[in-house]
Protein backbone atom coordinates (compact mmCIF):
# COMPACT_ATOMS: atom_id res chain seq x y z
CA UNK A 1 0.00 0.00 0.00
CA UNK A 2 1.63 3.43 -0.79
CA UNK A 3 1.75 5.94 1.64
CA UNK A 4 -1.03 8.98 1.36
CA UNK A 5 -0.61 12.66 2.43
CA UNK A 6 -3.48 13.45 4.95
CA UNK A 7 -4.44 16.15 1.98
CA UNK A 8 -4.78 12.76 -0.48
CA UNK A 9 -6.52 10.87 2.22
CA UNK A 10 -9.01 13.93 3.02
CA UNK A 11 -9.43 14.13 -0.95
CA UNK A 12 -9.86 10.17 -0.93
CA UNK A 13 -12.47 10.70 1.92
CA UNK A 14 -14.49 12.63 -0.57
CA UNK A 15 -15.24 9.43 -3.05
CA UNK A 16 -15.96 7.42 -0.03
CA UNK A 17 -18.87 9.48 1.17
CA UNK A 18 -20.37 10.97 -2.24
CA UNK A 19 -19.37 8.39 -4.74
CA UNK A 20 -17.80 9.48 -7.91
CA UNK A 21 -16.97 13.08 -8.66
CA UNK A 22 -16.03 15.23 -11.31
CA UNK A 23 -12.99 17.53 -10.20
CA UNK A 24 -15.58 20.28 -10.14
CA UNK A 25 -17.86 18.13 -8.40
CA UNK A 26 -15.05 17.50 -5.75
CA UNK A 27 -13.65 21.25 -5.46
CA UNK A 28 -17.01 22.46 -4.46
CA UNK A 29 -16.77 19.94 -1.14
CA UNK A 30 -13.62 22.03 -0.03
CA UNK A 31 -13.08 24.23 2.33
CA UNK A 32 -12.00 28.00 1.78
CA UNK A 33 -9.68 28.76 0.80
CA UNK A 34 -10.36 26.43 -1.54
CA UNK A 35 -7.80 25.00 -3.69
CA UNK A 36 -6.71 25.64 -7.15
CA UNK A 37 -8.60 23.43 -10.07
CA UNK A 38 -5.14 22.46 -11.40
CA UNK A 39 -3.90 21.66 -8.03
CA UNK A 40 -7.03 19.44 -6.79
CA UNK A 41 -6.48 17.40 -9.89
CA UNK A 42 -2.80 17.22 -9.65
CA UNK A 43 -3.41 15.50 -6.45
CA UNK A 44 -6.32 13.03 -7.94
CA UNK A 45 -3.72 12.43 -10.36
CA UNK A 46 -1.47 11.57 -7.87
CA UNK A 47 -4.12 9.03 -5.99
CA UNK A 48 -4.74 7.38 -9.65
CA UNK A 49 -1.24 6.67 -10.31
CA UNK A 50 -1.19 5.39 -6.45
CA UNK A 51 -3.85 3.18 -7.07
CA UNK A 52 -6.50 4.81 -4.90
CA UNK A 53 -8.47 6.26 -7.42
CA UNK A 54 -9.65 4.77 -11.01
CA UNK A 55 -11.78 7.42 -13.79
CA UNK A 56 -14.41 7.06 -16.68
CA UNK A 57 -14.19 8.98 -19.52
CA UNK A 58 -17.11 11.52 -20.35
CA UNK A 59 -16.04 12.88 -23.50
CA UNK A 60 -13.29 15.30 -22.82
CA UNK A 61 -13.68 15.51 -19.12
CA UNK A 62 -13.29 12.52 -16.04
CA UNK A 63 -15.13 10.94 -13.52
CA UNK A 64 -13.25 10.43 -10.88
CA UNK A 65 -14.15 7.06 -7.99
CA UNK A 66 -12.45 5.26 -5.50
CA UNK A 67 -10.46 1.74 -5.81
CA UNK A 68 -10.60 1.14 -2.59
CA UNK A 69 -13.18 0.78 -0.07
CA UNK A 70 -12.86 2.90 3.33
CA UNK A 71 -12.61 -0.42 4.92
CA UNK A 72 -10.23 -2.07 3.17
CA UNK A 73 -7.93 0.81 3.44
CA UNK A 74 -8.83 0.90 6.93
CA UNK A 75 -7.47 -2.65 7.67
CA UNK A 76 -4.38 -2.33 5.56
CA UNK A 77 -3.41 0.94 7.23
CA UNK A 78 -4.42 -0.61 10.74
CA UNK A 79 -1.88 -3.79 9.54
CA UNK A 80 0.96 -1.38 8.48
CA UNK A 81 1.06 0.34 11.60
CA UNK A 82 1.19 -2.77 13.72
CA UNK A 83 3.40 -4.43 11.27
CA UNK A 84 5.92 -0.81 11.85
CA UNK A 85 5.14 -0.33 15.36
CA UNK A 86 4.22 -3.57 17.02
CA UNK A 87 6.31 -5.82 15.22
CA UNK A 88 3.45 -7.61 13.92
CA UNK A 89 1.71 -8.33 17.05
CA UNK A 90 -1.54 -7.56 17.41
CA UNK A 91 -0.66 -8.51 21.16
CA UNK A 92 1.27 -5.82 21.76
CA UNK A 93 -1.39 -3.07 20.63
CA UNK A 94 -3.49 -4.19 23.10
CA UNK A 95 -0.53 -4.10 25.90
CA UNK A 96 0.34 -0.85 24.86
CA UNK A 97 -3.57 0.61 25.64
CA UNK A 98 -4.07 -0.58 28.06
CA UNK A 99 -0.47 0.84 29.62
CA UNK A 100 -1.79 4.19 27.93
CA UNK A 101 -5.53 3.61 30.22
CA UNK A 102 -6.75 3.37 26.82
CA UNK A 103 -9.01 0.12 27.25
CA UNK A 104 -10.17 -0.84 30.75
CA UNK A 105 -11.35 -4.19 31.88
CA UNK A 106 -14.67 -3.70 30.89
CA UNK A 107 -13.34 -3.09 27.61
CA UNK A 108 -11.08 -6.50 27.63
CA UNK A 109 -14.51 -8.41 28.95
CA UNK A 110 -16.11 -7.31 26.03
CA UNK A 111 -13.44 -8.04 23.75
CA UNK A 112 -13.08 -11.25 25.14
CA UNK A 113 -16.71 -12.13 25.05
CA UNK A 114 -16.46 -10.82 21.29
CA UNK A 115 -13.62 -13.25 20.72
CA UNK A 116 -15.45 -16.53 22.72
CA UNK A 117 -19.05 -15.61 20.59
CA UNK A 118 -16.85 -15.54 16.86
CA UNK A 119 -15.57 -19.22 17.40
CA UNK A 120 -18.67 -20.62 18.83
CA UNK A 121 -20.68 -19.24 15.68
């Protein structure tokens, strides 16, 4: 997975809530000051040639949608940063909230219970 700018992943978060866009379309969801026309496509450019983003052609202009689902993208990130971070173990991410007060035991039971439920079904 290639690394995103948080300006490519705001821009990707735009296809993942309205669909596919026209770069008009998409420069009209942001915010002021908005961006140059040339510049918001340079970076939809950038997301196509990343794999991120795919177009249809509509005569002389594009369509503009996502390759990727906000899930899928959400897993793979989640897996890089464990992979960079936590050496791979998912173990460790859960040591390392709870050290940070991030997940109580309440939170654990519940997990657990989760866990217990997913390999009796």
């Amino acid at each position: 997975m290639k690394k995103m700018t948080s300006k490519e992943e705001e821009i990707l978060t735009h296809f993942w809530t309205y669909g596919p866009l026209f770069i008009r379309e998409l420069l009209e969801f942001q915010k002021d000051p908005k961006p140059h026309y040339n510049t918001l496509s340079t970076i939809v450019r950038i997301l196509e040639e990343k794999g991120y983003i795919g177009y249809k052609v509509y005569g002389n202009t594009y369509q503009y949608y996502a390759t990727i689902s906000k899930e899928e993208y959400r897993k793979k990130k989640l897996k890089n940063i464990v992979d960079t971070y936590f050496g791979n173990s998912y173990k460790r991410v859960v040591s390392a909230l709870i050290e940070e007060d991030e997940l109580s035991i309440d939170d654990l039971q519940d997990l657990i219970e989760e866990i217990k439920n997913r390999k009796g079904q």
